[in-house]
N, C-alpha and C. Protein backbone atom coordinates (compact mmCIF):
# COMPACT_ATOMS: atom_id res chain seq x y z
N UNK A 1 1.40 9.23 -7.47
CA UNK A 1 2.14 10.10 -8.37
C UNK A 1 1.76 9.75 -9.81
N UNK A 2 1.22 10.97 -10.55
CA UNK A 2 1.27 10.39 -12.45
C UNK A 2 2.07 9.80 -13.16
N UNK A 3 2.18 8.87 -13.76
CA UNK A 3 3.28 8.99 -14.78
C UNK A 3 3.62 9.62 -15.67
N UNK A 4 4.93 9.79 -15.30
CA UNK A 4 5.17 11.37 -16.33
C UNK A 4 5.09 10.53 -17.89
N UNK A 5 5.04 11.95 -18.06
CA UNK A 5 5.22 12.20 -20.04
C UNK A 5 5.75 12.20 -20.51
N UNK A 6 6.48 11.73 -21.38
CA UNK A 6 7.66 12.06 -22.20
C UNK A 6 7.22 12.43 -23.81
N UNK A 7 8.18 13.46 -24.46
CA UNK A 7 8.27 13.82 -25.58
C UNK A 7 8.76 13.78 -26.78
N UNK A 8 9.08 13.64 -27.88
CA UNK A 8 10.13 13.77 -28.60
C UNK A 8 9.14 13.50 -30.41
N UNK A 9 10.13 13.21 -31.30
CA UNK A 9 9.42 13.40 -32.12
C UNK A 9 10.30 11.77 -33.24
N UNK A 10 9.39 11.12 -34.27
CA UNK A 10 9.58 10.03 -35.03
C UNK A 10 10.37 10.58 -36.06
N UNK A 11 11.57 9.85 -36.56
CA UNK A 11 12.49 10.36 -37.58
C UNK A 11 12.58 8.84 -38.11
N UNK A 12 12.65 8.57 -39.49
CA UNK A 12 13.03 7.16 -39.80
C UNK A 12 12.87 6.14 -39.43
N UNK A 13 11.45 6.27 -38.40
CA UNK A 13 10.78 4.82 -37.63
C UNK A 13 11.79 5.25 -36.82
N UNK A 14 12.38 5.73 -35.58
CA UNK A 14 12.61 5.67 -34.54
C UNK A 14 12.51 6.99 -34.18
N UNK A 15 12.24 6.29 -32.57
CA UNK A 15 11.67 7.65 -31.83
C UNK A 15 12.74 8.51 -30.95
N UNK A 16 13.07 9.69 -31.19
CA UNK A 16 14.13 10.77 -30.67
C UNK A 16 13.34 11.62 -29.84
N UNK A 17 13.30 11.04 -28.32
CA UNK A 17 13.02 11.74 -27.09
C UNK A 17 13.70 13.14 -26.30
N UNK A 18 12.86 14.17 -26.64
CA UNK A 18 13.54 15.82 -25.90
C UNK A 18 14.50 15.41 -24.89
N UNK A 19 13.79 15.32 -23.55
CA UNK A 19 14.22 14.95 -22.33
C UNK A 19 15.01 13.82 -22.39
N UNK A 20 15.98 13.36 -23.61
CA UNK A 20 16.31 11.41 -23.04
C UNK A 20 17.30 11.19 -21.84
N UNK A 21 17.27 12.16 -20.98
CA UNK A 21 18.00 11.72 -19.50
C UNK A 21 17.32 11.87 -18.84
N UNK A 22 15.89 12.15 -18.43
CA UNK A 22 15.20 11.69 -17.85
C UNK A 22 13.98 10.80 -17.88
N UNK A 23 13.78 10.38 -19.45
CA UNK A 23 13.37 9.37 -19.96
C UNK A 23 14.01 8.31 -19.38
N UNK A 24 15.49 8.56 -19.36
CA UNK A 24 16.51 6.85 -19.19
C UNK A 24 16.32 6.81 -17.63
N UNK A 25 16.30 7.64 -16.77
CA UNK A 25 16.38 7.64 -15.38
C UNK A 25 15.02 7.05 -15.21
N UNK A 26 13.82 7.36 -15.95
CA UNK A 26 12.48 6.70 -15.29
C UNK A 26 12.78 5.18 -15.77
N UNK A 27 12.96 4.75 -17.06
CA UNK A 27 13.04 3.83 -17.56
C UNK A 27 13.90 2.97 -16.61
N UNK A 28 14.71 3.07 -16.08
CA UNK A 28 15.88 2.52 -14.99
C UNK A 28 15.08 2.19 -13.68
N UNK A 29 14.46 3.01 -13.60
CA UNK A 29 13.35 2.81 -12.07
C UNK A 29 12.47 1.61 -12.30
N UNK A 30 12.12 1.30 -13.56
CA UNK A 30 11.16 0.10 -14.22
C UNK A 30 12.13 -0.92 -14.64
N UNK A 31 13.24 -1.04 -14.48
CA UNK A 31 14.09 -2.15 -14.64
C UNK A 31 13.46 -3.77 -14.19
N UNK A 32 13.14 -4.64 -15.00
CA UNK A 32 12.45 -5.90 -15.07
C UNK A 32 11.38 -6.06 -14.57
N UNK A 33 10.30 -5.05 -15.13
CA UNK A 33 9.10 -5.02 -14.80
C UNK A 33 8.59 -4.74 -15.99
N UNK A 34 6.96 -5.35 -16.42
CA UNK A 34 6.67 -5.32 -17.22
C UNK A 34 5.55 -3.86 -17.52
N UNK A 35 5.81 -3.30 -18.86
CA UNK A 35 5.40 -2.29 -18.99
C UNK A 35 4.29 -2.15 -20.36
N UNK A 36 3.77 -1.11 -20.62
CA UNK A 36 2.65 -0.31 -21.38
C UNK A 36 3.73 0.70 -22.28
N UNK A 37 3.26 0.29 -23.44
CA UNK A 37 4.25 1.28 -24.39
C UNK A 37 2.74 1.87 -25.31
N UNK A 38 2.48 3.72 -25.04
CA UNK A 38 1.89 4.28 -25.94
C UNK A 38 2.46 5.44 -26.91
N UNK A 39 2.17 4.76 -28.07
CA UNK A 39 2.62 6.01 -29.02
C UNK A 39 1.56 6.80 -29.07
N UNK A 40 1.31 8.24 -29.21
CA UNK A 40 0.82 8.62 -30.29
C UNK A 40 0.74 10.27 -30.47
N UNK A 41 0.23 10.68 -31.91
CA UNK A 41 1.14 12.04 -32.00
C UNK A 41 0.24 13.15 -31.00
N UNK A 42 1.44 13.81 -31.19
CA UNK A 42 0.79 14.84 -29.91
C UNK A 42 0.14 15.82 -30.79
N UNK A 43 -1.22 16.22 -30.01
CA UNK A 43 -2.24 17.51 -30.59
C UNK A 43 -1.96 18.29 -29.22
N UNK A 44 -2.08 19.45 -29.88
CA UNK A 44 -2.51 20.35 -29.03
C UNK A 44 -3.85 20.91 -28.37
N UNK A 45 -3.55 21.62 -27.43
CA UNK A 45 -4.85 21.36 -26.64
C UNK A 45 -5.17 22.65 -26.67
N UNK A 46 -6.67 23.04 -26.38
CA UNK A 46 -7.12 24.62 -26.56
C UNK A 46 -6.25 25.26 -25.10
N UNK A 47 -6.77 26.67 -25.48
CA UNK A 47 -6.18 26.96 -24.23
C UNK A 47 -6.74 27.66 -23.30
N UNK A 48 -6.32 28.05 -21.92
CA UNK A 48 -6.83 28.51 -21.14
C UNK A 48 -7.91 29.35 -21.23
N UNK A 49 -7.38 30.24 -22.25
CA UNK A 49 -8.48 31.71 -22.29
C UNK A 49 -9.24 31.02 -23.52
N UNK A 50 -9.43 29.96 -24.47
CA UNK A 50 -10.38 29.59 -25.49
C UNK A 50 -11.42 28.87 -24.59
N UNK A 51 -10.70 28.18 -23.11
CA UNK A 51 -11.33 27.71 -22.72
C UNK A 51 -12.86 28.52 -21.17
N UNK A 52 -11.66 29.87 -21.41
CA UNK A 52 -12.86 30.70 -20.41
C UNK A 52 -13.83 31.51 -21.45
N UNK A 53 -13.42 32.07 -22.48
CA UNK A 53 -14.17 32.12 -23.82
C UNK A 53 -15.63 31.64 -23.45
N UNK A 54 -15.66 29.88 -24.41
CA UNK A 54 -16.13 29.49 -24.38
C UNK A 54 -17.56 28.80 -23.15
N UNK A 55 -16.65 28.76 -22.32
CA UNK A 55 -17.78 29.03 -20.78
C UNK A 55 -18.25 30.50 -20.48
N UNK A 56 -17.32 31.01 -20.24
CA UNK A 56 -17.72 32.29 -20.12
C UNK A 56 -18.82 33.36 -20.77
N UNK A 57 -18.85 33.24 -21.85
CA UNK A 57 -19.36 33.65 -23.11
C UNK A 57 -20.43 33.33 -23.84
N UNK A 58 -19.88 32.26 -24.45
CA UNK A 58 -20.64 31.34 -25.41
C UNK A 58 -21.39 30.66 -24.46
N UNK A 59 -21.00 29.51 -23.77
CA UNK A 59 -22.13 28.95 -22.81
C UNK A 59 -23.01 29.66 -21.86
N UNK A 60 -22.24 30.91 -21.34
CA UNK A 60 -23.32 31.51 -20.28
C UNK A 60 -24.43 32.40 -21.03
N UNK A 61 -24.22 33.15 -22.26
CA UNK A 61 -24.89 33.88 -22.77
C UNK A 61 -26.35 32.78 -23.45
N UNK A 62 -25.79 31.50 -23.85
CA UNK A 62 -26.72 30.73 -24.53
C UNK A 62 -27.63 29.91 -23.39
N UNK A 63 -26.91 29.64 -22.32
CA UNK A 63 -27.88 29.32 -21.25
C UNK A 63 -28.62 29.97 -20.75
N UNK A 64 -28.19 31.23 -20.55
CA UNK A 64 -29.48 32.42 -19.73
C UNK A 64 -30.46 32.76 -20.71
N UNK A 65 -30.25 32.35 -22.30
CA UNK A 65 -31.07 33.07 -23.05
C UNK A 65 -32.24 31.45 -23.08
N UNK A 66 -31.79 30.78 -23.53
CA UNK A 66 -32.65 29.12 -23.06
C UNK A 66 -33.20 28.49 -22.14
N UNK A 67 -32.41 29.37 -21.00
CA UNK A 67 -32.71 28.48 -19.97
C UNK A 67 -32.37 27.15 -19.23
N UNK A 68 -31.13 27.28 -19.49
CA UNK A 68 -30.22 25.96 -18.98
C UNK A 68 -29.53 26.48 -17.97
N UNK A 69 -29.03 25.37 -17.52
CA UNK A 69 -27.58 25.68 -16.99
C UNK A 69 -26.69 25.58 -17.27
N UNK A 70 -25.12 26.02 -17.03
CA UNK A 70 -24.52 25.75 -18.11
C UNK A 70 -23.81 24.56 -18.90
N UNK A 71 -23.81 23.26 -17.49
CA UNK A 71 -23.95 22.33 -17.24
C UNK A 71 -24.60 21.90 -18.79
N UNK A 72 -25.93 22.14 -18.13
CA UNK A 72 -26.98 21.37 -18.98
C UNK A 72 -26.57 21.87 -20.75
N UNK A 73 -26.02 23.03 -20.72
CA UNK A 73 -25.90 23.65 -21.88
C UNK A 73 -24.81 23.42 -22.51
N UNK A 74 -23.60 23.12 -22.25
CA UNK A 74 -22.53 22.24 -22.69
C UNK A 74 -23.03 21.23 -23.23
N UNK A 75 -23.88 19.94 -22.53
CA UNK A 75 -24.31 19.06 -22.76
C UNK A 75 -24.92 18.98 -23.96
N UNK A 76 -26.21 20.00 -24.46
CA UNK A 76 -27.12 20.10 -25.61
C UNK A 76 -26.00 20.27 -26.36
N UNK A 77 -25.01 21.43 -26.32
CA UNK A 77 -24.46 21.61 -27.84
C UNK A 77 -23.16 20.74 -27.99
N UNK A 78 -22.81 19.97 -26.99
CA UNK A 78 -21.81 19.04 -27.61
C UNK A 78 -22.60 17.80 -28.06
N UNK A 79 -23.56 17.31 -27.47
CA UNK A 79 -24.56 16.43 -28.45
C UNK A 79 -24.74 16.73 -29.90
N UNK A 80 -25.23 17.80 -29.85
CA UNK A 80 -25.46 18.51 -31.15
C UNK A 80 -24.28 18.43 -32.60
N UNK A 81 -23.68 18.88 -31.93
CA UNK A 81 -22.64 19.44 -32.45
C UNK A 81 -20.67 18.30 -32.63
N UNK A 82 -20.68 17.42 -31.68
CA UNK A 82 -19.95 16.42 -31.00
C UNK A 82 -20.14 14.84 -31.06
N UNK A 83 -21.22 14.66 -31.66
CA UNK A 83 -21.81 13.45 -32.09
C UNK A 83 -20.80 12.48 -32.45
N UNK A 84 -20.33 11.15 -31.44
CA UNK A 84 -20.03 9.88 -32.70
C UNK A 84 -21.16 9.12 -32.97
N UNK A 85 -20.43 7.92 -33.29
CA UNK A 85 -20.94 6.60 -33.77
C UNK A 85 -21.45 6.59 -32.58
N UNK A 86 -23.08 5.69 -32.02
CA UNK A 86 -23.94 5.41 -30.78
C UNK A 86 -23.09 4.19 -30.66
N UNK A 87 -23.33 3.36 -29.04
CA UNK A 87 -22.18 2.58 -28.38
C UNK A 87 -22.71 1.31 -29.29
N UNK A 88 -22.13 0.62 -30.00
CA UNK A 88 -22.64 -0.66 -30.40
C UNK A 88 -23.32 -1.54 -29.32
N UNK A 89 -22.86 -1.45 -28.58
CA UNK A 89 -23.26 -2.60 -27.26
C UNK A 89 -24.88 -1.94 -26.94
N UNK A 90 -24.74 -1.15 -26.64
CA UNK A 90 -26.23 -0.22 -25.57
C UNK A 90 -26.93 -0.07 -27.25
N UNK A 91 -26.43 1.29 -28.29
CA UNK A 91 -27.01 1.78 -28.86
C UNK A 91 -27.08 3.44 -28.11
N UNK A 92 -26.90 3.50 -27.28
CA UNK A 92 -26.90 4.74 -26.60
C UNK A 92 -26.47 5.93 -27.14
N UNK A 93 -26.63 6.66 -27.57
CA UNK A 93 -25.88 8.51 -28.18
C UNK A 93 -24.73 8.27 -27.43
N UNK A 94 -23.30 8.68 -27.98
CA UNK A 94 -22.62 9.33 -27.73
C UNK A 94 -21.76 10.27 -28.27
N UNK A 95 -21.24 11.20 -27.98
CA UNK A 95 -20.20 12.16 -28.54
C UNK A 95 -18.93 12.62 -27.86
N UNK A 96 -18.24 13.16 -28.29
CA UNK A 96 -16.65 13.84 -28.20
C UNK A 96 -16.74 14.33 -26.92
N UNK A 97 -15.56 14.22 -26.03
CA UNK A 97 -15.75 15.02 -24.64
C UNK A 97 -14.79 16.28 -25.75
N UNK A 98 -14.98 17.55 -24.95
CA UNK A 98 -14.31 18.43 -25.33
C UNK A 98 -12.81 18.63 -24.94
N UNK A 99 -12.22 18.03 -24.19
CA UNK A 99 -11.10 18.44 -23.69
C UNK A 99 -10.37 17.05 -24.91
N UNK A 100 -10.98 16.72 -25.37
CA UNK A 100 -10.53 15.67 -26.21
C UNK A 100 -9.99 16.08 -27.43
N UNK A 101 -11.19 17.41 -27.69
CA UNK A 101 -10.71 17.99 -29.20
C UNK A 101 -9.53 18.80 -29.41
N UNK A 102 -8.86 18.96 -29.89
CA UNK A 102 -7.35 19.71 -30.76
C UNK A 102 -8.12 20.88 -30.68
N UNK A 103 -6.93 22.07 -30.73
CA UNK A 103 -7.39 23.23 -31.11
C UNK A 103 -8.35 23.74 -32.27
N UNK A 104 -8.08 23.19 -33.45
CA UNK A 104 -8.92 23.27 -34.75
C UNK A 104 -9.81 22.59 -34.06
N UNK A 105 -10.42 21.56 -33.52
CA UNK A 105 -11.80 21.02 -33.41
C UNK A 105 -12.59 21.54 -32.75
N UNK A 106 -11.47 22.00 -31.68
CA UNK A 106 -12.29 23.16 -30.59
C UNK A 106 -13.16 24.30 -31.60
N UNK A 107 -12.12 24.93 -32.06
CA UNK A 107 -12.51 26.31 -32.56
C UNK A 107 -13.38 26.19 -33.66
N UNK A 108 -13.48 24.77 -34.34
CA UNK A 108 -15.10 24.42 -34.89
C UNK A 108 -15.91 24.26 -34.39
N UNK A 109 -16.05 23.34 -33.19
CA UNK A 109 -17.22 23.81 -32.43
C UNK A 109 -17.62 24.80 -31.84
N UNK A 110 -16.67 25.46 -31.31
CA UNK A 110 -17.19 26.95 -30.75
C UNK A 110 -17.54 27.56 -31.98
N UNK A 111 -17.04 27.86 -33.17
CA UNK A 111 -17.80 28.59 -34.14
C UNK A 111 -19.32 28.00 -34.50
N UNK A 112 -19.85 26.48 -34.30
CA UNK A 112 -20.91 25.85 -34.85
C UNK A 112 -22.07 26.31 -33.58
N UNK A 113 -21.44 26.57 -32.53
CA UNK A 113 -22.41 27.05 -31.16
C UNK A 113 -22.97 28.41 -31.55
N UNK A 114 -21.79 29.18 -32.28
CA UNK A 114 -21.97 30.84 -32.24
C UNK A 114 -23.24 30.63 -33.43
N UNK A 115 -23.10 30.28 -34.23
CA UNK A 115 -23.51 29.94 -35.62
C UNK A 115 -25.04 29.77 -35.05
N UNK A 116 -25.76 28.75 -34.53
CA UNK A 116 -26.50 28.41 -33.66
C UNK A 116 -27.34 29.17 -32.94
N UNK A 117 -26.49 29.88 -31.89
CA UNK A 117 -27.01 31.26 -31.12
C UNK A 117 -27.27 32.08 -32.03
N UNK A 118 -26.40 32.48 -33.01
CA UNK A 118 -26.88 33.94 -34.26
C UNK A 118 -28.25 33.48 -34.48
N UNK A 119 -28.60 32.02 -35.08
CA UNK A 119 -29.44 31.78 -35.55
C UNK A 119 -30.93 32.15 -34.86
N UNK A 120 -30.90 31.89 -33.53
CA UNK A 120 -32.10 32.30 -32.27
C UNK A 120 -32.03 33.04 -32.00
N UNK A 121 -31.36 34.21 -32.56
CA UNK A 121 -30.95 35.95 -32.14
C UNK A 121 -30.14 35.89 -30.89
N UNK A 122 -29.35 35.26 -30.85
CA UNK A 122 -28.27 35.47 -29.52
C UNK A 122 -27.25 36.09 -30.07
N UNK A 123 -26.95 37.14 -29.54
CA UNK A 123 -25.85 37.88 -30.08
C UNK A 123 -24.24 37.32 -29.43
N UNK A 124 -23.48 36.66 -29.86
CA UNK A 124 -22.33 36.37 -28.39
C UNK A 124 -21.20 36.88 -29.37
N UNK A 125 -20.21 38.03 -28.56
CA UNK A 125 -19.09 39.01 -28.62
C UNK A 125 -18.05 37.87 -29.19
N UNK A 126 -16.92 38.54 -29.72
CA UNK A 126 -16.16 38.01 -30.21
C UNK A 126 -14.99 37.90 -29.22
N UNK A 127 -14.11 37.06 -29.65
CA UNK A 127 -13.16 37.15 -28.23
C UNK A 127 -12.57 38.49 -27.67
N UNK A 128 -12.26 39.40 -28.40
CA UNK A 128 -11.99 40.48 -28.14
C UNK A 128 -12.64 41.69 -27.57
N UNK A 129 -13.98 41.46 -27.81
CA UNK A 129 -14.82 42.53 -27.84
C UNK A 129 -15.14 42.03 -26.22
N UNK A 130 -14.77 40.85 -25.57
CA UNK A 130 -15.03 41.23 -24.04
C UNK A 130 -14.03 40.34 -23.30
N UNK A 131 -14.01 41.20 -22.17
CA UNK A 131 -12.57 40.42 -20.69
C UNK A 131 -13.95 38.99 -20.37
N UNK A 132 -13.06 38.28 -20.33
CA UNK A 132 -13.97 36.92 -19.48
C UNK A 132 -12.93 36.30 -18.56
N UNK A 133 -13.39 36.03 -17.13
CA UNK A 133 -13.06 35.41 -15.91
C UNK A 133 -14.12 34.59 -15.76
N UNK A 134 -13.98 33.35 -15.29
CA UNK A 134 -14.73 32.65 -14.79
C UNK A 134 -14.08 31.88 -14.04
């Protein structure tokens, strides 16, 4: 089973939890056991349809025109585009997984992909201008 989530928001250095009766009921289940305390603020996450968008759309139109898959094509433009600091230890490239980024980060990278494709004459529709299922 996950451990659930809990919510709430920081007022005056202390923390005021939505749910605090079922916060106290889990907390009670952990009675003299030692625990993991994480703060931190909540971002929001893209959403469903930014996220069929973006596959749908943006990645499939830029893979068939390149020649990737889309796999492979995620990969190039979050390198690209997703870049951190390389691992100190290895030295190895790495960058941002996407499900990592906030809505604003998302919707910068998907604009830096489109940006990209315009540039190689890929034309890719705006969200509106097409239904996407994937």
């Amino acid at each position: 089973m996950p451990t659930p989530k809990f919510f709430g928001r920081v007022d005056g250095g202390a923390i005021e939890i939505r749910d605090k009766t079922e916060f106290m009921k889990y907390l009670r289940g952990l009675d003299g056991k030692e625990v993991e305390v994480v703060v931190r603020r909540l971002r929001s996450q893209r959403s469903s349809q930014a996220n069929r968008f973006y596959w749908g759309v943006v990645i499939a139109l830029m893979a068939e025109e390149f020649g990737y898959d889309k796999q492979e094509m995620h990969e190039v433009l979050a390198m690209r585009f997703l870049r951190i600091e390389d691992c100190p230890i290895t030295g190895s490239p790495r960058r941002k997984r996407t499900p990592d980024c906030d809505t604003k980060e998302f919707a910068e990278y998907v604009d830096a992909c489109i940006r990209l494709a315009t540039e190689h004459g890929v034309y890719i529709p705006a969200p509106g201008e097409v239904e996407v299922s994937i």
